[in-house]
PDB file of N, CA and C in Angstrom:
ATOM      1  N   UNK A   1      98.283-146.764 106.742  1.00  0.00           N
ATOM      2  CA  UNK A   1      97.042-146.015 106.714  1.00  0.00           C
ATOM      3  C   UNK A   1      96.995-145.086 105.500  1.00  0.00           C
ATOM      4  N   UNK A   2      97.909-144.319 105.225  1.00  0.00           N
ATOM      5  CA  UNK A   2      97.954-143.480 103.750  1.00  0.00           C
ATOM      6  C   UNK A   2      98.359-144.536 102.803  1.00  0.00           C
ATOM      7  N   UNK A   3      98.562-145.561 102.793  1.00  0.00           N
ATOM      8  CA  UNK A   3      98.325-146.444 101.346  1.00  0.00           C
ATOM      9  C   UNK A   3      96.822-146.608 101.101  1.00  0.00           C
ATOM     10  N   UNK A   4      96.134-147.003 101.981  1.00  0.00           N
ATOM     11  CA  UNK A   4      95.174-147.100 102.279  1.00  0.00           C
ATOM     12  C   UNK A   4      93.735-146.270 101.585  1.00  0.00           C
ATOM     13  N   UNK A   5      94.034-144.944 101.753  1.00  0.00           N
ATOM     14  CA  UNK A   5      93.362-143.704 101.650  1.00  0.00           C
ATOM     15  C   UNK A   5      94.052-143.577 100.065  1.00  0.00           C
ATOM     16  N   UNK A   6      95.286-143.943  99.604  1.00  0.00           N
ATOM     17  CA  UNK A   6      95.772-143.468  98.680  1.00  0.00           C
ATOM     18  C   UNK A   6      94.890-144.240  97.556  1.00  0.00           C
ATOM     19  N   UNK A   7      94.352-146.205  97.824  1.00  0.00           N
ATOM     20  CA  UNK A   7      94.372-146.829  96.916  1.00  0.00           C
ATOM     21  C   UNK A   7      92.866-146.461  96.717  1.00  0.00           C
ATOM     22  N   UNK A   8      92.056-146.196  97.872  1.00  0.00           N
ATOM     23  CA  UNK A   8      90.801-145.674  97.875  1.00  0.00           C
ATOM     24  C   UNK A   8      90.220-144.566  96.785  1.00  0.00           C
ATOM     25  N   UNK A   9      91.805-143.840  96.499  1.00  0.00           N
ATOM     26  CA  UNK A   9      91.307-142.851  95.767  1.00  0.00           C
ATOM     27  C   UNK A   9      91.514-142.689  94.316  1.00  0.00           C
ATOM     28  N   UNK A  10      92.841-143.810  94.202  1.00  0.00           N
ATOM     29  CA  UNK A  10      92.830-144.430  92.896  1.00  0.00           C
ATOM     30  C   UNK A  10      91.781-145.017  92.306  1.00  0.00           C
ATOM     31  N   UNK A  11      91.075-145.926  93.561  1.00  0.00           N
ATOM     32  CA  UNK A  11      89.797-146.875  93.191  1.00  0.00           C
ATOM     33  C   UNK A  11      88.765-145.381  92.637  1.00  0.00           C
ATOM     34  N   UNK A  12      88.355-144.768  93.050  1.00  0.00           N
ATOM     35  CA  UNK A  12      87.508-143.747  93.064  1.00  0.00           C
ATOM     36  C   UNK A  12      87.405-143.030  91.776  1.00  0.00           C
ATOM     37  N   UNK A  13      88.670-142.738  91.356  1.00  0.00           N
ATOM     38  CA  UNK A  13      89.015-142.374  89.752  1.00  0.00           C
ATOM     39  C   UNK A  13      88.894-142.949  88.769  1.00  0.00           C
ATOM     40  N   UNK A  14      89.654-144.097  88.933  1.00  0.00           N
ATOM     41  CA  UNK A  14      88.460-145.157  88.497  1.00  0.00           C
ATOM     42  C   UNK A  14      87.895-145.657  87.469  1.00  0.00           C
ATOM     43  N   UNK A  15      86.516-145.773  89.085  1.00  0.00           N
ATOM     44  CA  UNK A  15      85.066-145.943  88.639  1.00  0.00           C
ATOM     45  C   UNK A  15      84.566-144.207  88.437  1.00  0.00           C
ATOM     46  N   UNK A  16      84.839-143.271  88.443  1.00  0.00           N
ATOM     47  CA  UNK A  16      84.750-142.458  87.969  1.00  0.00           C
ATOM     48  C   UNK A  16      84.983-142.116  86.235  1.00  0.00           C
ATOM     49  N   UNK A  17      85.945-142.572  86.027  1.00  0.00           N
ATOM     50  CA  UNK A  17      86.305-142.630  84.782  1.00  0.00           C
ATOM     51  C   UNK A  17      85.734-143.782  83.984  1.00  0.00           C
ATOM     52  N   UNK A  18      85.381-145.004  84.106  1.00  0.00           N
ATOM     53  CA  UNK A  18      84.640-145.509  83.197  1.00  0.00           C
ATOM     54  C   UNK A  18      83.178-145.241  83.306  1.00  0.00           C
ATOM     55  N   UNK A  19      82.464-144.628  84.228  1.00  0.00           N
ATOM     56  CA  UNK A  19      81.579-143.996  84.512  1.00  0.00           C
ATOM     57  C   UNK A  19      81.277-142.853  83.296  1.00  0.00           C
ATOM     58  N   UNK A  20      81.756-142.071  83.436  1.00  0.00           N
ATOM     59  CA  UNK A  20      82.192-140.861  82.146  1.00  0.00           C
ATOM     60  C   UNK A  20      82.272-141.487  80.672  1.00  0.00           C
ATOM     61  N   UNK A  21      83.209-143.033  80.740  1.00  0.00           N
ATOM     62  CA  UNK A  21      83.064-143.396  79.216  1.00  0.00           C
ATOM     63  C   UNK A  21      81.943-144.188  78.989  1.00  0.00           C
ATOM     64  N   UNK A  22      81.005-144.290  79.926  1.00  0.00           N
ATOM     65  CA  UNK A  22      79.833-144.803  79.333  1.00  0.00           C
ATOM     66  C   UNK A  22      79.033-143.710  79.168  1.00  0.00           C
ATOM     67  N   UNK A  23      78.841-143.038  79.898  1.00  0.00           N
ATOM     68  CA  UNK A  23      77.428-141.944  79.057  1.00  0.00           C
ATOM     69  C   UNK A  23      78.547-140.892  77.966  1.00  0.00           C
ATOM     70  N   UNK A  24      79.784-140.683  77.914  1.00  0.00           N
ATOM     71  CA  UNK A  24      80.114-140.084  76.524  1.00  0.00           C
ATOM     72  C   UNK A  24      79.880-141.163  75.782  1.00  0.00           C
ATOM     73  N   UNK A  25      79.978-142.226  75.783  1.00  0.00           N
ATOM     74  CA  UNK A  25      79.693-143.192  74.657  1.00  0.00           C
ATOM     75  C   UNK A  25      78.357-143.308  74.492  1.00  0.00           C
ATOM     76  N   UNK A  26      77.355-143.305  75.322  1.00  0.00           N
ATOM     77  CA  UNK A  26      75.787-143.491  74.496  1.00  0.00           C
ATOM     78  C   UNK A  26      75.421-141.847  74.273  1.00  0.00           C
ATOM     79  N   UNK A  27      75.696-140.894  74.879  1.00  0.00           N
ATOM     80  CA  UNK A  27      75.808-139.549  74.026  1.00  0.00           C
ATOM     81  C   UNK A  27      76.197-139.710  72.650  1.00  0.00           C
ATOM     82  N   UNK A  28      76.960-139.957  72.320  1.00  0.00           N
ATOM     83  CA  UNK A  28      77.929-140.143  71.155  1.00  0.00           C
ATOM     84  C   UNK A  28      77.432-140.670  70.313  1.00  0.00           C
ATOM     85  N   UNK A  29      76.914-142.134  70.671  1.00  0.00           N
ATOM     86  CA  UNK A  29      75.812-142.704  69.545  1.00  0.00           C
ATOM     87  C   UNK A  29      74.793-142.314  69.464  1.00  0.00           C
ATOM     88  N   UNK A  30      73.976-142.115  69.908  1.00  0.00           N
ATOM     89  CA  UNK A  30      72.769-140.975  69.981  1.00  0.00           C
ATOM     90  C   UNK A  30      72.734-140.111  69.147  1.00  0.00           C
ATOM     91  N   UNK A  31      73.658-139.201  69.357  1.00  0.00           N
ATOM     92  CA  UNK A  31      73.675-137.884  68.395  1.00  0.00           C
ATOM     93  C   UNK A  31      74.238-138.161  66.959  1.00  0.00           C
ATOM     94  N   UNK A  32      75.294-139.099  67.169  1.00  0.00           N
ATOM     95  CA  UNK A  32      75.396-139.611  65.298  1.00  0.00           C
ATOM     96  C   UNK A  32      74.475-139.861  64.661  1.00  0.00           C
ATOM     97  N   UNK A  33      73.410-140.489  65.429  1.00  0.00           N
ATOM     98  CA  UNK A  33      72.086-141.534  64.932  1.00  0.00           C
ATOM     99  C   UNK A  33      71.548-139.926  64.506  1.00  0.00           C
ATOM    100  N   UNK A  34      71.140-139.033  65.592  1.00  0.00           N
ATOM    101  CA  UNK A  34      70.245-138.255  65.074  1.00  0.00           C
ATOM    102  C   UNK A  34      71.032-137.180  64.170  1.00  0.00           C
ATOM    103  N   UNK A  35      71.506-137.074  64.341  1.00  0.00           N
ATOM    104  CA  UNK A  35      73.019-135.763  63.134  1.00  0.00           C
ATOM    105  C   UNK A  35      72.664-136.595  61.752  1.00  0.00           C
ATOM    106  N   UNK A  36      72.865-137.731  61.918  1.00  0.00           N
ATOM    107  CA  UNK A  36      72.541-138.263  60.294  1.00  0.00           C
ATOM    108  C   UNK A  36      71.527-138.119  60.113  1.00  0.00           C
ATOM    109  N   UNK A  37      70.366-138.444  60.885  1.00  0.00           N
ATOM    110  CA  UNK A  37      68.822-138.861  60.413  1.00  0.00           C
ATOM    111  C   UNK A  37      68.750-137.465  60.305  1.00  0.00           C
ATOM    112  N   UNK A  38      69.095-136.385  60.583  1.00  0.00           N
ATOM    113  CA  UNK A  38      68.577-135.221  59.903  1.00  0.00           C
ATOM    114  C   UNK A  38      69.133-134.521  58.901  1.00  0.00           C
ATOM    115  N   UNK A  39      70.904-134.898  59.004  1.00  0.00           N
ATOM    116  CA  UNK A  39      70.955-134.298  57.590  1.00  0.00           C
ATOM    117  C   UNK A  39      70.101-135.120  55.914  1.00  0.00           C
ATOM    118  N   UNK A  40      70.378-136.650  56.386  1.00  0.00           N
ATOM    119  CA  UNK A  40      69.726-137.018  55.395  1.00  0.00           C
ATOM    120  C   UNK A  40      68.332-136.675  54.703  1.00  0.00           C
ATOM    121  N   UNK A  41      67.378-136.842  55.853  1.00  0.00           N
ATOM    122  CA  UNK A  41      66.094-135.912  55.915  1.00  0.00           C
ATOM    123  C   UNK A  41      66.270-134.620  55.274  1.00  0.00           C
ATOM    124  N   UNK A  42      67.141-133.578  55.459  1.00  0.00           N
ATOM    125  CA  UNK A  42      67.150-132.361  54.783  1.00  0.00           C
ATOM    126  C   UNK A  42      67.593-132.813  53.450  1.00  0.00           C
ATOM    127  N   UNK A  43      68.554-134.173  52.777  1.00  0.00           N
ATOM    128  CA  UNK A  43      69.046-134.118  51.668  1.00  0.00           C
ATOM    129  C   UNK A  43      68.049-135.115  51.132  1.00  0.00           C
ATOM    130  N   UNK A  44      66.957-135.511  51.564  1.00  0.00           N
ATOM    131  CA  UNK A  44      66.436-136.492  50.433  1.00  0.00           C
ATOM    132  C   UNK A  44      64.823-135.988  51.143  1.00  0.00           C
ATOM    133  N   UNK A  45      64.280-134.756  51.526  1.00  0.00           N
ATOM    134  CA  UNK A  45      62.706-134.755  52.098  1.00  0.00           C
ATOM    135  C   UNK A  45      62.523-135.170  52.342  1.00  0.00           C
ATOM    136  N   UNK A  46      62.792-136.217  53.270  1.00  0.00           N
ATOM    137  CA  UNK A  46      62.122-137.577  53.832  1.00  0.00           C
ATOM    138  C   UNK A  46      61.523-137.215  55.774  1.00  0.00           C
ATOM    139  N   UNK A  47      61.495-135.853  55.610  1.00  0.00           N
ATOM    140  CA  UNK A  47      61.491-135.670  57.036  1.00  0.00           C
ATOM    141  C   UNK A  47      60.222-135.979  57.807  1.00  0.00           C
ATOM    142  N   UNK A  48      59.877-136.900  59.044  1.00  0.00           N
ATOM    143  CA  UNK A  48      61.116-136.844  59.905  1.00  0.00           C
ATOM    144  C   UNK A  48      61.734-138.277  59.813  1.00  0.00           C
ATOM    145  N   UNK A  49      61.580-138.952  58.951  1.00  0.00           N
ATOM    146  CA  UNK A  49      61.068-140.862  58.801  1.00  0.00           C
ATOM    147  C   UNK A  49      62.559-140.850  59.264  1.00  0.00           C
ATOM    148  N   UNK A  50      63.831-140.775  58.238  1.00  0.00           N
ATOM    149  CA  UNK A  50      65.459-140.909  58.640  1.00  0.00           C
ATOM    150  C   UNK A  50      65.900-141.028  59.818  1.00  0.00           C
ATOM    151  N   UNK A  51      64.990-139.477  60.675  1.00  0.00           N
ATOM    152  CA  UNK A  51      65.692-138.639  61.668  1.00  0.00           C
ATOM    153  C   UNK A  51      64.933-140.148  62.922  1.00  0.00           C
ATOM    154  N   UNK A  52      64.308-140.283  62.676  1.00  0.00           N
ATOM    155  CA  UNK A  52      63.492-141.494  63.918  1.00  0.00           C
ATOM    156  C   UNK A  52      64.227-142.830  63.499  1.00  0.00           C
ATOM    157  N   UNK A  53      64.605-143.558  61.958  1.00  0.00           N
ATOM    158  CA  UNK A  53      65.134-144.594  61.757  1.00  0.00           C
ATOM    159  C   UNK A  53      66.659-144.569  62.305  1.00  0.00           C
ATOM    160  N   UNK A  54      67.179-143.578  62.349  1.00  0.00           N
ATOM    161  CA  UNK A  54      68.777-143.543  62.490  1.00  0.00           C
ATOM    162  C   UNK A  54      69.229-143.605  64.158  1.00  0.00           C
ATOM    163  N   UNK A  55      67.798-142.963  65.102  1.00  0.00           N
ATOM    164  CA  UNK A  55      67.709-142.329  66.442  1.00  0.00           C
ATOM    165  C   UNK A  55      67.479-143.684  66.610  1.00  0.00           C
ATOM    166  N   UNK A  56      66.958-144.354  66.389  1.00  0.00           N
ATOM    167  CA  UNK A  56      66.909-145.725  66.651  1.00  0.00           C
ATOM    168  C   UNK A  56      67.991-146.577  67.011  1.00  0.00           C
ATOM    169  N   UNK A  57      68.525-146.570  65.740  1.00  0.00           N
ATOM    170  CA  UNK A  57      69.899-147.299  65.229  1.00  0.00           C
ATOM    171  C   UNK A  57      70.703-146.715  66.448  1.00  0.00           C
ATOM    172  N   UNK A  58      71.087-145.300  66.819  1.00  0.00           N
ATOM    173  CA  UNK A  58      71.840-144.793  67.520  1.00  0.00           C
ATOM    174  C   UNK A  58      71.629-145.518  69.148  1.00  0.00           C
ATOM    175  N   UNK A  59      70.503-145.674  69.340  1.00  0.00           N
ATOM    176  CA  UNK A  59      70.178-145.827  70.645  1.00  0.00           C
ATOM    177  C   UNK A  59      69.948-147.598  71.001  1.00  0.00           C
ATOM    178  N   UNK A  60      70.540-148.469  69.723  1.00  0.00           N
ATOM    179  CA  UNK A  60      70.515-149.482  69.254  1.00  0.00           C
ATOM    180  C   UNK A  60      72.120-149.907  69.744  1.00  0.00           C
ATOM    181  N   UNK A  61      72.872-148.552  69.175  1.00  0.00           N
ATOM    182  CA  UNK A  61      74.236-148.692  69.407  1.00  0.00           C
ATOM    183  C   UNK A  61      74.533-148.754  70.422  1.00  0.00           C
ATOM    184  N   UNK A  62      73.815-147.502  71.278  1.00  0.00           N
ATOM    185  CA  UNK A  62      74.545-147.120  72.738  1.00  0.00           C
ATOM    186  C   UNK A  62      74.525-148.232  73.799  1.00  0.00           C
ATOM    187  N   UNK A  63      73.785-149.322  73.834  1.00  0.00           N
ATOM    188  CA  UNK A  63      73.342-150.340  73.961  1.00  0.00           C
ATOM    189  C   UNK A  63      74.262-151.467  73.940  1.00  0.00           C
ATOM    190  N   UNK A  64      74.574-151.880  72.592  1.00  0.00           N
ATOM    191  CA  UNK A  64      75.226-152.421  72.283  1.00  0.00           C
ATOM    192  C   UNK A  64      76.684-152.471  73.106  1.00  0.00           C
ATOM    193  N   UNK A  65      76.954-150.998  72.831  1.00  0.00           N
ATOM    194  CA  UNK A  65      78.455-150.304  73.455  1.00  0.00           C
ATOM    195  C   UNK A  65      78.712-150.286  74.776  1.00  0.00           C
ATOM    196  N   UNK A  66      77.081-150.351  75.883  1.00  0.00           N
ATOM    197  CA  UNK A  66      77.148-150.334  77.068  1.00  0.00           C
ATOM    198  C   UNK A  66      77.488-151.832  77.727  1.00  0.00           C
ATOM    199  N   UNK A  67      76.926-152.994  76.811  1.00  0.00           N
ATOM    200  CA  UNK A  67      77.409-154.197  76.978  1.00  0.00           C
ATOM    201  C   UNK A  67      78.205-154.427  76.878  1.00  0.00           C
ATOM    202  N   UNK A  68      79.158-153.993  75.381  1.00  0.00           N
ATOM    203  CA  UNK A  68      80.718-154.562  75.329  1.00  0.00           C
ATOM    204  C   UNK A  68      81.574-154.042  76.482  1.00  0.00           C
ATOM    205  N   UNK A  69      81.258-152.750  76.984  1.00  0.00           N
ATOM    206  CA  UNK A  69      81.499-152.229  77.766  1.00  0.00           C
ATOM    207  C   UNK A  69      81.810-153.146  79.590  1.00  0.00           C
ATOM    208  N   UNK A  70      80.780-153.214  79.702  1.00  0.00           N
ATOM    209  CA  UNK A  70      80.699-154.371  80.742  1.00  0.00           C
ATOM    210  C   UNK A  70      80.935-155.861  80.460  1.00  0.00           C
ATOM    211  N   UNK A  71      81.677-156.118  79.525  1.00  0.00           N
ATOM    212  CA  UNK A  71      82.440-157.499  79.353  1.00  0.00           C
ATOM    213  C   UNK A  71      83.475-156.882  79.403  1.00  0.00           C
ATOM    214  N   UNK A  72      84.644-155.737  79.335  1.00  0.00           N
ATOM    215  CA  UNK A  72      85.691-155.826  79.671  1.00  0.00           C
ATOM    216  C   UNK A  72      85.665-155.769  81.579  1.00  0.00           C
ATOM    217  N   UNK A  73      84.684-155.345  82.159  1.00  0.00           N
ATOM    218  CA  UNK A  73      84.700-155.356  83.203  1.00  0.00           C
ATOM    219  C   UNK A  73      85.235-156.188  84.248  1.00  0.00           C
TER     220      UNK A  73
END
């Protein structure tokens, strides 16, 4: 009965934990996308065209990352 409860809670950690590495990972791309699209924007006036092309790209990634993600599954 406590193996039981024990493996339950291993299981629990987990899916807890790849849980966590998927939204730090589309966080992550996200904000690169937009961190660039705005510094670039501040270094070439192009504002906001970069800051929307890159937010793109980022949210292009997170995507991407959430799939590879679920093939190691």
């Amino acid at each position: 009965m406590q193996n039981h409860k024990k493996t339950d809670a291993n299981e629990f950690a987990r899916a807890l934990a790849m849980l966590s590495q998927v939204g730090i990972s589309i966080i992550a791309c996200v904000a690169v996308g937009i961190g660039l699209g705005w510094f670039l924007d501040r270094l070439l006036n192009t504002t906001p065209w970069l800051m929307l092309v890159f937010t793109i790209f980022g949210i292009v990634a997170a995507i991407k990352s959430i799939f590879e993600f679920a093939k190691k599954i």
